[in-house]
Protein backbone atom coordinates (compact mmCIF):
# COMPACT_ATOMS: atom_id res chain seq x y z
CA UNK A 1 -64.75 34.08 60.33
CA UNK A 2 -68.20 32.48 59.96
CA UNK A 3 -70.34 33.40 56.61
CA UNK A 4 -73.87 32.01 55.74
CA UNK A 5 -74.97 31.27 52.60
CA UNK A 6 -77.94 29.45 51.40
CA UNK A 7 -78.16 27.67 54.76
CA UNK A 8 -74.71 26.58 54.87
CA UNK A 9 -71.61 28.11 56.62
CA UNK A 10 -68.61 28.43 55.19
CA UNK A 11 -65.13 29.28 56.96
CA UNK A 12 -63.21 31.88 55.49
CA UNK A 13 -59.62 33.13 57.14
CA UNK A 14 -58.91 33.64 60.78
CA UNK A 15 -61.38 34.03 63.06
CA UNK A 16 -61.74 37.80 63.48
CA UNK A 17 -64.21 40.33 62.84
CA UNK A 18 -65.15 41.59 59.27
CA UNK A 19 -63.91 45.11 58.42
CA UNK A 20 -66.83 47.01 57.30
CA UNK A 21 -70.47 46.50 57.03
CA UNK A 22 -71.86 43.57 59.05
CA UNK A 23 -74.20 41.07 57.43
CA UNK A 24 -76.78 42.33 59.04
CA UNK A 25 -76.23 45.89 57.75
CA UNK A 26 -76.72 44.12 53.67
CA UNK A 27 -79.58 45.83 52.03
CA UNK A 28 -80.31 49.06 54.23
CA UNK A 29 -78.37 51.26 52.21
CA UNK A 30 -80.21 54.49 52.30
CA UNK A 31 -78.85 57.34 51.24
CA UNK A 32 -78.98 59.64 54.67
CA UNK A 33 -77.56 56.41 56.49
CA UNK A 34 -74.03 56.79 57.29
CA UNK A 35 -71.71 54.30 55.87
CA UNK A 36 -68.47 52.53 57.73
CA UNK A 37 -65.49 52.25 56.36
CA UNK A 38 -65.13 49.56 53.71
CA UNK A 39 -61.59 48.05 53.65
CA UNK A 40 -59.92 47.69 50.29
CA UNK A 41 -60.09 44.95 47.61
CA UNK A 42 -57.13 44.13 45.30
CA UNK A 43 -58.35 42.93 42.15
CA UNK A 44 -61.43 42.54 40.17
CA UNK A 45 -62.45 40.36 37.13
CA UNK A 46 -64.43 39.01 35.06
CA UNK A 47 -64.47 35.18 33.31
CA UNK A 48 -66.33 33.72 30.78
CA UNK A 49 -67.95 29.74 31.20
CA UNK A 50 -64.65 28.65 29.86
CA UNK A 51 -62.12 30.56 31.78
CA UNK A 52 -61.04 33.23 29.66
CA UNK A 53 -60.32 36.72 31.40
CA UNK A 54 -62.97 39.29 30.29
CA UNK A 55 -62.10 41.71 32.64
CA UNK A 56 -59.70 42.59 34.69
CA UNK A 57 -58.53 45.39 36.75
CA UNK A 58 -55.57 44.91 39.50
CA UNK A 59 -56.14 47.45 42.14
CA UNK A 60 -53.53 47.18 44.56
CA UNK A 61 -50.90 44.99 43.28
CA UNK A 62 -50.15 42.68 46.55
CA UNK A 63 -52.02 39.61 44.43
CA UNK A 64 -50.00 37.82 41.67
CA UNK A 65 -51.40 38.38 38.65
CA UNK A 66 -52.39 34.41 37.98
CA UNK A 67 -55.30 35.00 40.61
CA UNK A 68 -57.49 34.39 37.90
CA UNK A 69 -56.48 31.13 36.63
CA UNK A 70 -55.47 29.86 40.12
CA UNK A 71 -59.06 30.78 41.07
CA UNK A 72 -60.48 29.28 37.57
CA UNK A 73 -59.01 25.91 38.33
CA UNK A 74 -60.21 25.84 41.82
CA UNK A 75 -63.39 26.46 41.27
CA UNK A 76 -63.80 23.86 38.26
CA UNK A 77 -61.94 21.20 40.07
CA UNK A 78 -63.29 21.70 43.73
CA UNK A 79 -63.47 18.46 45.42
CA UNK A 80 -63.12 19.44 49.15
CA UNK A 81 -65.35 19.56 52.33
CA UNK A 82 -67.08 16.71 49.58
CA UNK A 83 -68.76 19.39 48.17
CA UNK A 84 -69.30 19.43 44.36
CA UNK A 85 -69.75 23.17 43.99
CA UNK A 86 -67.26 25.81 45.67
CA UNK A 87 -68.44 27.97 47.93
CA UNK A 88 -68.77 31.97 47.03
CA UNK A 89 -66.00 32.46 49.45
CA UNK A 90 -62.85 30.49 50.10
CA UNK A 91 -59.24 31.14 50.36
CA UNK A 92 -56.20 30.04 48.51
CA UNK A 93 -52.71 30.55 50.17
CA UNK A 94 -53.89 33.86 52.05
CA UNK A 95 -56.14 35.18 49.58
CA UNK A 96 -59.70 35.53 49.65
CA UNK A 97 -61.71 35.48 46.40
CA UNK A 98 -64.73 36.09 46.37
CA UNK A 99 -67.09 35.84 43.40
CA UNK A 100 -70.78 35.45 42.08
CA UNK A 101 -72.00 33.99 39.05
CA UNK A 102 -74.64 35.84 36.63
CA UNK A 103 -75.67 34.67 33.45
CA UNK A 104 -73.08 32.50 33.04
CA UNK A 105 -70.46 34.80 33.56
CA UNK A 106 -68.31 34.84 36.56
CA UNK A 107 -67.96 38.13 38.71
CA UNK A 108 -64.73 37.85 41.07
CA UNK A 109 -62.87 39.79 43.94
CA UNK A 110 -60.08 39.33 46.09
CA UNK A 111 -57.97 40.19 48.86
CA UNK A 112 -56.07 39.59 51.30
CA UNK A 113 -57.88 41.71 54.30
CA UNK A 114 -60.83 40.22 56.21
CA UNK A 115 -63.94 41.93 54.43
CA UNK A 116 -67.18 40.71 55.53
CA UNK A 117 -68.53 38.35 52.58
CA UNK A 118 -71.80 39.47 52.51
CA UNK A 119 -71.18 42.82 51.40
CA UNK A 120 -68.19 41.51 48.86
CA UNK A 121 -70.97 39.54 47.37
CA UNK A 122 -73.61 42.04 47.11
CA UNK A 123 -70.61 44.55 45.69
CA UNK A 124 -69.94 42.21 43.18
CA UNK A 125 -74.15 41.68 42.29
CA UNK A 126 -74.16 45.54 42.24
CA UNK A 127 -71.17 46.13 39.85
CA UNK A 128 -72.98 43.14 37.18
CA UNK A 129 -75.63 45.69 37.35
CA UNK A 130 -74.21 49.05 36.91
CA UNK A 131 -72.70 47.14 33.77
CA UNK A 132 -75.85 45.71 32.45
CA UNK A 133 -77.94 49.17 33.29
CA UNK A 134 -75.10 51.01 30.86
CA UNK A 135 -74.63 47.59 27.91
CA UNK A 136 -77.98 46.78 27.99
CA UNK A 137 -77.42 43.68 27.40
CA UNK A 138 -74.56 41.45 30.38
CA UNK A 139 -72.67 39.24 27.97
CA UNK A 140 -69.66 38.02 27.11
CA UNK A 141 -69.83 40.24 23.64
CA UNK A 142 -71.34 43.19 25.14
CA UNK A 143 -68.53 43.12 27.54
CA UNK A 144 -65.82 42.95 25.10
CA UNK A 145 -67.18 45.29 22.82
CA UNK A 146 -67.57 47.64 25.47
CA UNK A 147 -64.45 46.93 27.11
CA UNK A 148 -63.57 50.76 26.95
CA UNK A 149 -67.21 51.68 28.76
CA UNK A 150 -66.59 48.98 31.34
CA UNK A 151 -62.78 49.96 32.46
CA UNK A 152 -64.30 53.30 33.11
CA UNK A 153 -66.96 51.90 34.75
CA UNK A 154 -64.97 50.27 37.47
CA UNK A 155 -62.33 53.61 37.60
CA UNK A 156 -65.24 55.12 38.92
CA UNK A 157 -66.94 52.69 40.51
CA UNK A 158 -63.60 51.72 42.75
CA UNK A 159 -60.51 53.79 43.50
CA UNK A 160 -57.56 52.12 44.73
CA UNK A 161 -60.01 49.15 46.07
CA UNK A 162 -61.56 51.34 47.80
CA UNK A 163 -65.52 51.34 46.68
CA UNK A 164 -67.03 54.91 45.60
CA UNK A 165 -70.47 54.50 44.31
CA UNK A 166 -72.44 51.83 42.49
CA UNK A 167 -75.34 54.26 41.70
CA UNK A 168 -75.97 53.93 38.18
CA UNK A 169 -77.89 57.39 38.22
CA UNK A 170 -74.33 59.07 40.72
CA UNK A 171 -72.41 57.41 37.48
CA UNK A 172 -74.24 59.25 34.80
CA UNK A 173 -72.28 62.36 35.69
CA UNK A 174 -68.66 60.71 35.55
CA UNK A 175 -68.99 58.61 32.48
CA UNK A 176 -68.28 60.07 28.81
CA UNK A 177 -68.08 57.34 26.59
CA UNK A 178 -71.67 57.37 26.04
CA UNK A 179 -74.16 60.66 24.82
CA UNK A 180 -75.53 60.99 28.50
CA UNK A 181 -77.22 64.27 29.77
CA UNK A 182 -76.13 65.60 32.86
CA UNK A 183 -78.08 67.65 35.31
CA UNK A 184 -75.00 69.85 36.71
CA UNK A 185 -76.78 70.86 39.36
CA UNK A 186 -77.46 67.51 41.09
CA UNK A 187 -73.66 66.54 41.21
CA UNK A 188 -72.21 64.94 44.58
CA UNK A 189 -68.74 63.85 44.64
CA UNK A 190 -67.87 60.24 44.55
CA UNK A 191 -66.42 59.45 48.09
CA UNK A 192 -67.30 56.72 51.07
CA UNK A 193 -70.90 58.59 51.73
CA UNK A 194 -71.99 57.58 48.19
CA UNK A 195 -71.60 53.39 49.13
CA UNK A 196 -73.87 51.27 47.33
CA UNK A 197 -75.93 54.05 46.73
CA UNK A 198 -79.09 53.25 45.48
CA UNK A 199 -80.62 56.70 46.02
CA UNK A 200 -80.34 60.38 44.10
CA UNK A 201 -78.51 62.33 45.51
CA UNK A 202 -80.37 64.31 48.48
CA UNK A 203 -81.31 60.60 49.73
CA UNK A 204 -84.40 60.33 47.34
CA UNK A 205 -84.86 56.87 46.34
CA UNK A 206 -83.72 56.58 42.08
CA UNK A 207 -87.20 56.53 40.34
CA UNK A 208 -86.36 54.31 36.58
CA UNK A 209 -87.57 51.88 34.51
CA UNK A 210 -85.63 49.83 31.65
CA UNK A 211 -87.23 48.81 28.83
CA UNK A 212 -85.33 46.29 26.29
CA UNK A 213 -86.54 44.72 22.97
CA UNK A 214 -84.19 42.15 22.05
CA UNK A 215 -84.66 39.90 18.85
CA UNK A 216 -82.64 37.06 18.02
CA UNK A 217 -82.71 37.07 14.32
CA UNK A 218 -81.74 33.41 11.96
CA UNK A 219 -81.17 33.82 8.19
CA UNK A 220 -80.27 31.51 5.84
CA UNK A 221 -79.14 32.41 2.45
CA UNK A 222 -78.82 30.58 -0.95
CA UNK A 223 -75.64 30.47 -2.48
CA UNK A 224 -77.18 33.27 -5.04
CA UNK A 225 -78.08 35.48 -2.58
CA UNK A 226 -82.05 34.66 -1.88
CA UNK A 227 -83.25 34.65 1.43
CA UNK A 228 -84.33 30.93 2.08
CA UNK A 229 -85.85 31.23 5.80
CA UNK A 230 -85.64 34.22 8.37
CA UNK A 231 -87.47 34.49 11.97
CA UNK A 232 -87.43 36.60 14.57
CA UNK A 233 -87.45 35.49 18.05
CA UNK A 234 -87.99 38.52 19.85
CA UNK A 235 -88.73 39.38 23.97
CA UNK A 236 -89.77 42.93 25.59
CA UNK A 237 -87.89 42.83 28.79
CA UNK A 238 -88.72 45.07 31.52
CA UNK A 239 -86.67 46.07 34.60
CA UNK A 240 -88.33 48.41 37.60
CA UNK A 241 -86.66 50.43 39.87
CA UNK A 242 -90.09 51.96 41.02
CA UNK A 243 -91.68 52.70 44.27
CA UNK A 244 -94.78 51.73 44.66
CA UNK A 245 -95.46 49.17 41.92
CA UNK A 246 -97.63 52.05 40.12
CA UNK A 247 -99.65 51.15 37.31
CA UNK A 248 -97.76 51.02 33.52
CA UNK A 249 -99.31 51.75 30.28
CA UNK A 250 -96.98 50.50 27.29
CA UNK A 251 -98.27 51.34 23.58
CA UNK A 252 -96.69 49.40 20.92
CA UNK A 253 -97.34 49.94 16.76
CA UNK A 254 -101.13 50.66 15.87
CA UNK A 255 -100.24 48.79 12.68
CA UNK A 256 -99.24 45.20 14.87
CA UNK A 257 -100.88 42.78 13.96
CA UNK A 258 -101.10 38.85 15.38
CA UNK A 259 -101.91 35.59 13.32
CA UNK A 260 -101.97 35.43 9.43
CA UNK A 261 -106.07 35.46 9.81
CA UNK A 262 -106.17 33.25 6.71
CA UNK A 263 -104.81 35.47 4.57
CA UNK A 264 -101.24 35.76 2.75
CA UNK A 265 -98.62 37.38 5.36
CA UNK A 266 -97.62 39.38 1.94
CA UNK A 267 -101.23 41.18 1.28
CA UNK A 268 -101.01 44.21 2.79
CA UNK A 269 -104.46 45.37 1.38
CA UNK A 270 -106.42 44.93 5.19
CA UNK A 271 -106.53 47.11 7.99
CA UNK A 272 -103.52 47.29 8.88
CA UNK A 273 -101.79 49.24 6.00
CA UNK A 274 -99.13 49.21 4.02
CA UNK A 275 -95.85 47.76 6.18
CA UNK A 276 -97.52 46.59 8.96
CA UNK A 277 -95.86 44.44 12.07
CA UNK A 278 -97.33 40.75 11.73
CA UNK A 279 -96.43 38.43 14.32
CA UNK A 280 -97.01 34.68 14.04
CA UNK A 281 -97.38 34.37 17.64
CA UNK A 282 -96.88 35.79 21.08
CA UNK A 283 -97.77 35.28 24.84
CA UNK A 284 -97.57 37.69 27.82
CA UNK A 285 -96.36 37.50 31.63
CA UNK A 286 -98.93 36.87 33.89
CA UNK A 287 -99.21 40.58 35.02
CA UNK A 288 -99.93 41.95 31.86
CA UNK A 289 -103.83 42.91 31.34
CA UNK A 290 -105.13 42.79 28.13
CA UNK A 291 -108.60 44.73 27.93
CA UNK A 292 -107.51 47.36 25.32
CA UNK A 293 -104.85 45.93 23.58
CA UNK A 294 -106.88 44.75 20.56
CA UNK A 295 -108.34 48.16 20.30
CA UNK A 296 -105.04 50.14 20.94
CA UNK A 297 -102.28 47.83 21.43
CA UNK A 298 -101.85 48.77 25.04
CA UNK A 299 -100.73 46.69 27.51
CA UNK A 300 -101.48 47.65 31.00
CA UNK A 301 -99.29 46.10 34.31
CA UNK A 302 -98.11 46.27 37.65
CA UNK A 303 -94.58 45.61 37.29
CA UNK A 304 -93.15 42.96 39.48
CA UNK A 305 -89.96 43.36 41.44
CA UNK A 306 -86.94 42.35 39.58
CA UNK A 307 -86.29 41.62 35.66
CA UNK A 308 -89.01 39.62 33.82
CA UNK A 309 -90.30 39.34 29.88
CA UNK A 310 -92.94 41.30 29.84
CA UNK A 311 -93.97 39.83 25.89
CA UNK A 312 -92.03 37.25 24.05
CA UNK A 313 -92.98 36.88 20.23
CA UNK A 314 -92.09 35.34 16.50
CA UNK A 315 -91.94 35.83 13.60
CA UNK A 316 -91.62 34.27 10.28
CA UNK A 317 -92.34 37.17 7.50
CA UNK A 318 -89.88 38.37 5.95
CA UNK A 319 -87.94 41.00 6.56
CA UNK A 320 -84.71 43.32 5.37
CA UNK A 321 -82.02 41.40 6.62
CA UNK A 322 -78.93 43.90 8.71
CA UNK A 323 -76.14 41.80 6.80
CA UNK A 324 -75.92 40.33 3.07
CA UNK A 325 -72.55 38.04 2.36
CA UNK A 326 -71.33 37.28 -0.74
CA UNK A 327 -68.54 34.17 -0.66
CA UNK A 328 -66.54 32.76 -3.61
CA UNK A 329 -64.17 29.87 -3.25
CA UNK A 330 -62.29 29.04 -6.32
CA UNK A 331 -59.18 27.30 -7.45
CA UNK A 332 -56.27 29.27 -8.41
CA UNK A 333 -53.74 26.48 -9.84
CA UNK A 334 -52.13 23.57 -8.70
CA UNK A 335 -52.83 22.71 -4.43
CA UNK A 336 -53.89 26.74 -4.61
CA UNK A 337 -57.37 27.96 -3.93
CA UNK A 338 -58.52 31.63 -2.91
CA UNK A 339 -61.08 32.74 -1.34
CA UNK A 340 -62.95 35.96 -1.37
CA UNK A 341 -65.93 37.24 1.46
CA UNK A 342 -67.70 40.56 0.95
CA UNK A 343 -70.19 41.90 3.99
CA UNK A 344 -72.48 44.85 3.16
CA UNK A 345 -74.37 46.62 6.30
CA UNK A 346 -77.50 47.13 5.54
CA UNK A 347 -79.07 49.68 7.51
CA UNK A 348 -78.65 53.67 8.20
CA UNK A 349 -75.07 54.69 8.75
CA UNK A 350 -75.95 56.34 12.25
CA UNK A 351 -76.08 52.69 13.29
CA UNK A 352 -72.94 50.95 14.33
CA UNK A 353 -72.97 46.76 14.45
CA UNK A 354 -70.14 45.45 17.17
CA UNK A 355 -68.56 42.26 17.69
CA UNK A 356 -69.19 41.03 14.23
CA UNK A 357 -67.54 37.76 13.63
CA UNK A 358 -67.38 35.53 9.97
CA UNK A 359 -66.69 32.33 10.12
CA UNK A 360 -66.24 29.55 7.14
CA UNK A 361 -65.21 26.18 7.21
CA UNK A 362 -62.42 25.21 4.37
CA UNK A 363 -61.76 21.99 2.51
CA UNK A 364 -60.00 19.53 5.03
CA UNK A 365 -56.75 19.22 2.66
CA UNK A 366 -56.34 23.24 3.45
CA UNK A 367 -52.66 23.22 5.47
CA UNK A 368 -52.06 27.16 5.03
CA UNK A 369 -54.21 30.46 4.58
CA UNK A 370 -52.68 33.53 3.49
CA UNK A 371 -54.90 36.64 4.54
CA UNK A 372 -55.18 39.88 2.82
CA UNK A 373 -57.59 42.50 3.91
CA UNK A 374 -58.75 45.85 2.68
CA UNK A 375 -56.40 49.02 3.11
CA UNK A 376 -56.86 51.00 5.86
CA UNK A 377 -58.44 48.46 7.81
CA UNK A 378 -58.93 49.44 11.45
CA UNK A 379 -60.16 46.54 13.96
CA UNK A 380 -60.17 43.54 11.84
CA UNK A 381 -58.41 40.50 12.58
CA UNK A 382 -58.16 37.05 11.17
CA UNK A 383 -57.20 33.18 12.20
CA UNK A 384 -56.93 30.00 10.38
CA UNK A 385 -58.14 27.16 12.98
CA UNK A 386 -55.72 24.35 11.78
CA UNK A 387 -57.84 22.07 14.16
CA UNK A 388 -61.47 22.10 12.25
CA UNK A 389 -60.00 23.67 9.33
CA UNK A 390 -61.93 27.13 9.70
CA UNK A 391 -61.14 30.35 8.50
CA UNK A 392 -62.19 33.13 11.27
CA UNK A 393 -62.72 37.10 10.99
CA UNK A 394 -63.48 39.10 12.99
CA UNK A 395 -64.26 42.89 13.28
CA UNK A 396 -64.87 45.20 15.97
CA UNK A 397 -67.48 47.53 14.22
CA UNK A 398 -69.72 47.83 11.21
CA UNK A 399 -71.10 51.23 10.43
CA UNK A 400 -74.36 51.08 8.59
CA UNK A 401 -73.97 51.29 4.33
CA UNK A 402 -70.36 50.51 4.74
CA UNK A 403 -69.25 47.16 2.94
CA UNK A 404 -65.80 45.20 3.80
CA UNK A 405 -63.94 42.75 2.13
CA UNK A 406 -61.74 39.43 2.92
CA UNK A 407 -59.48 37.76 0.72
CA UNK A 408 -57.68 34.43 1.61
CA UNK A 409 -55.26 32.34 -0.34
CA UNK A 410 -55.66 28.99 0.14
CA UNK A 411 -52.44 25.94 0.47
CA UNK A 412 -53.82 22.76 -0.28
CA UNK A 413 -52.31 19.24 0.31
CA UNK A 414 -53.94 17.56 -2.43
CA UNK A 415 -56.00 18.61 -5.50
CA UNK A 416 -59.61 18.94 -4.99
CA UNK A 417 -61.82 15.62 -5.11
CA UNK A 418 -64.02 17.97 -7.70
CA UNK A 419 -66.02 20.52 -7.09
CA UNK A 420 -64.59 22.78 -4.16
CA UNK A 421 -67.46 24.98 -3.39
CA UNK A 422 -69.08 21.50 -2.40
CA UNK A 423 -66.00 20.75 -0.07
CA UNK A 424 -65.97 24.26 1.89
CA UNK A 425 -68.66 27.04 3.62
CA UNK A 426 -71.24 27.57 4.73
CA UNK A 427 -70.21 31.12 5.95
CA UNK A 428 -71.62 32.22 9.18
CA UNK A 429 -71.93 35.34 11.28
CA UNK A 430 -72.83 36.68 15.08
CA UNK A 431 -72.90 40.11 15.74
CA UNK A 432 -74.55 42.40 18.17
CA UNK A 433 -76.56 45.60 16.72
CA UNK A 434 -77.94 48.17 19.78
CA UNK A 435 -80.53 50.79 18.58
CA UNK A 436 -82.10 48.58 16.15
CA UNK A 437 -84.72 46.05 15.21
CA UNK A 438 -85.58 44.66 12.09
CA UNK A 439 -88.98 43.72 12.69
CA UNK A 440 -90.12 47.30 13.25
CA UNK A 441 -91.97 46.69 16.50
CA UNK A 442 -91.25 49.72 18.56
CA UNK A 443 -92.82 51.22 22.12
CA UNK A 444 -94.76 54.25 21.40
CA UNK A 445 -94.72 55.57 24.79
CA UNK A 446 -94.59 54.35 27.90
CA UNK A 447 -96.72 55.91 31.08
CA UNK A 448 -96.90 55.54 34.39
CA UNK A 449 -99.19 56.44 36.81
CA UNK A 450 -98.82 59.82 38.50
CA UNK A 451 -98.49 59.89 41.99
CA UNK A 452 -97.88 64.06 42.22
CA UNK A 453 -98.13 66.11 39.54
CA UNK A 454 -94.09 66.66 39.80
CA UNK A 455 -93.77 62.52 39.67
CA UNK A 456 -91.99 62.32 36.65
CA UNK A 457 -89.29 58.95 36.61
CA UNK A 458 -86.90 58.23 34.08
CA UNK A 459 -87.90 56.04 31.23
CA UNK A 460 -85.56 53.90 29.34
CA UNK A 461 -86.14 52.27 26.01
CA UNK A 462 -83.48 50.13 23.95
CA UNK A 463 -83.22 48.05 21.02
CA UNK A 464 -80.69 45.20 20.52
CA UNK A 465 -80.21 42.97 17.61
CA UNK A 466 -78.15 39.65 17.73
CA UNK A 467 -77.33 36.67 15.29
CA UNK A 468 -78.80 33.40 16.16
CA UNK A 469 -78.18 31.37 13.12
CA UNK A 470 -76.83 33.44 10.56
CA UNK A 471 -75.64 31.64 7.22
CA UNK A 472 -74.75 31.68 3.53
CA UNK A 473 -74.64 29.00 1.40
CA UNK A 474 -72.13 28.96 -1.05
């Protein structure tokens, strides 16, 4: 079988003819049009840039469950046809994997029928996307944090190999793991009809828009506590699933404003009141029209097809930082050291932080770490990296207000040259925090043109807030 791809073709299997949707069928998928059969697939996974297994869900059980690692090391070893990059299609000892690669993470099928590629490969794209619609954010964090989310994701998504739906709207009535209303009354049952559909149910074409404000937040602490530097690097991301490119008013704080204008970013005695949002700096996507933000903070666009940053923006003022760490390293007699971390969560307790990890680099004489953490701890785990010497913890989830505690006894080789706190730290810490943002800059509303009066698509606006340098001094 014969399968283009960027203007090569690739040779995949016997020559016979794809089961399923031809190539040229890829990308009518309307919701009245009737969809062929689409043979089974045995397994699907997910890897990270390094190999490790995500995700994975075995469908049929006529693979061997090292697919992933015999694909892994095919793919970062390829050296045939003289070809430095593998194909998206290719098959080892009668199986055919398939897979995609989206932000660095790589999405994966295989099989050992004849599928036509193309539609593999825009199954795969669609299934990245029903993930990221539901996460947010497509990572390798959000993906193991929401590892529960995503298994259920794919039960519904694909039973038995055999694909149901990849509508994320068809989805919203099936999954439970997340607060989701559900319109009873517009219900369809997953089965074959519902392929790759893109469409409400009744064939209307899904009217939605996603909007995400993400901020990157680095913090550096003294060894006393103070806040030494903190910035914000922050984007508004937009994603349009709108007919018609209509026209998109987006109101942000009245209070925002841009620039220090000369004056302390402390003095809070101008216009702008008491707690304003002051950004150092910002720029816009090319679409975005200006005219009344200065007098409303509007910004007014015609939203282009696919994902793009509608605003990216900084800044440097200070603000209440999600996480405060407190670290002691001491001696505690001869080649014996402890050490003690305490992590208090900072913000309302309806918030939950996920995939928190600590890590904290230990005097290079360390040869053994004894752990002992709180009672009644649920979701924490801890390593001692004997190779860089660093101490590693790391907790599934934070609720806000709560505060947890690490102690480690330290086995030393040798006394300490003098001073330890000099010889160990500084602590650091990623986590992911959804539904928050500590800058304050929120979307007051978001409109969209009307084109009836019963136009009325769904809107979708989420906050997520990640570590990018994160550290305490000890």
């Amino acid at each position: 079988m014969k399968f283009y791809h960027k203007d090569r073709i690739y040779d995949v299997g016997p020559e016979s003819e794809p089961i399923g949707l031809s190539t040229s069928a890829i990308g009518d998928f309307s919701g009245g049009a009737r969809v062929p059969t689409f043979d089974m697939i045995s397994q699907f996974f997910v890897l990270s840039q390094r190999g490790d297994n995500i995700v994975f869900r075995d469908y049929r059980g006529d693979v061997q469950k090292s697919s992933a690692e015999i694909f892994f090391r095919k793919v970062k070893f390829w050296k045939e046809d003289d070809k430095e990059e593998a194909p998206p299609v290719f098959n080892v000892d009668g199986v055919n994997y398939f897979h995609v690669k989206v932000v660095g993470l790589l999405f994966v099928a295989t099989t050992r029928n004849n599928l036509s590629p193309s539609l593999v490969l825009e199954l795969l794209q669609r299934i990245a996307r029903v993930i990221k619609d539901y996460l947010g954010v497509l990572s390798e964090e959000s993906l193991r944090k929401n590892f529960v989310l995503v298994y259920e994701l794919l039960d519904e998504v694909m039973d038995f190999g055999y694909v149901q739906t990849t509508s994320t709207e068809v989805l919203k009535s099936y999954i439970f793991n997340e607060p989701i209303v559900v319109d009873t009354d517009r219900l369809t049952p997953l089965g074959p009809a519902a392929l790759f559909m893109a469409h409400e149910p009744g064939g209307r074409k899904r009217e939605e828009i996603f909007v995400d404000i993400i901020e990157k937040i680095s913090v550096t602490f003294s060894s006393s506590g103070y806040i030494l530097t903190s910035e914000i690097d922050g984007t508004i991301q937009m994603k349009s699933y709108l007919t018609g490119n209509p026209e998109i008013r987006l109101a942000l704080n009245d209070d925002l404003s841009i620039g220090r204008n000369g004056r302390s970013i402390y003095d809070y005695s101008g216009s702008s009141g008491s707690g304003s949002v002051i950004l150092d700096d910002c720029n816009f996507h090319e679409s975005v029209h200006l005219d009344n933000f200065d007098v409303d903070r509007t910004l007014t666009l015609v939203p282009s097809d696919g994902e793009f940053p509608v605003m990216n923006y900084r800044i440097t003022q200070e603000f209440k930082p999600p996480f405060r760490i407190n670290s002691l390293i001491e001696e505690a007699g001869p080649l014996k050291a402890e050490v003690i971390l305490k992590i208090y969560a900072e913000f309302p307790s309806s918030i939950t932080a996920n995939t928190i990890v600590v890590e904290m680099p230990l005097p290079t004489y360390t040869t053994r770490v004894n752990f002992e953490l709180e009672p009644g701890a649920v979701g924490q785990m801890t390593d001692f990296k004997e190779s860089n010497r660093r101490l590693e913890w790391s907790l599934k989830k934070i609720v806000g207000g709560s505060e947890h505690t690490l102690r480690a006894k330290l086995t030393c080789s040798q006394e300490s040259h003098g001073n330890i706190t000099k010889e160990a730290g500084p602590v650091s810490m990623t986590f992911t925090i959804p539904m928050y943002n500590p800058s304050r800059l929120q979307v007051k509303y978001l409109q969209i043109a009307k084109k009836t009066k019963t136009y009325n698509p769904y809107r979708w606006v989420r906050y997520v807030t990640q570590a990018n340098s994160y550290v305490a001094r000890i």
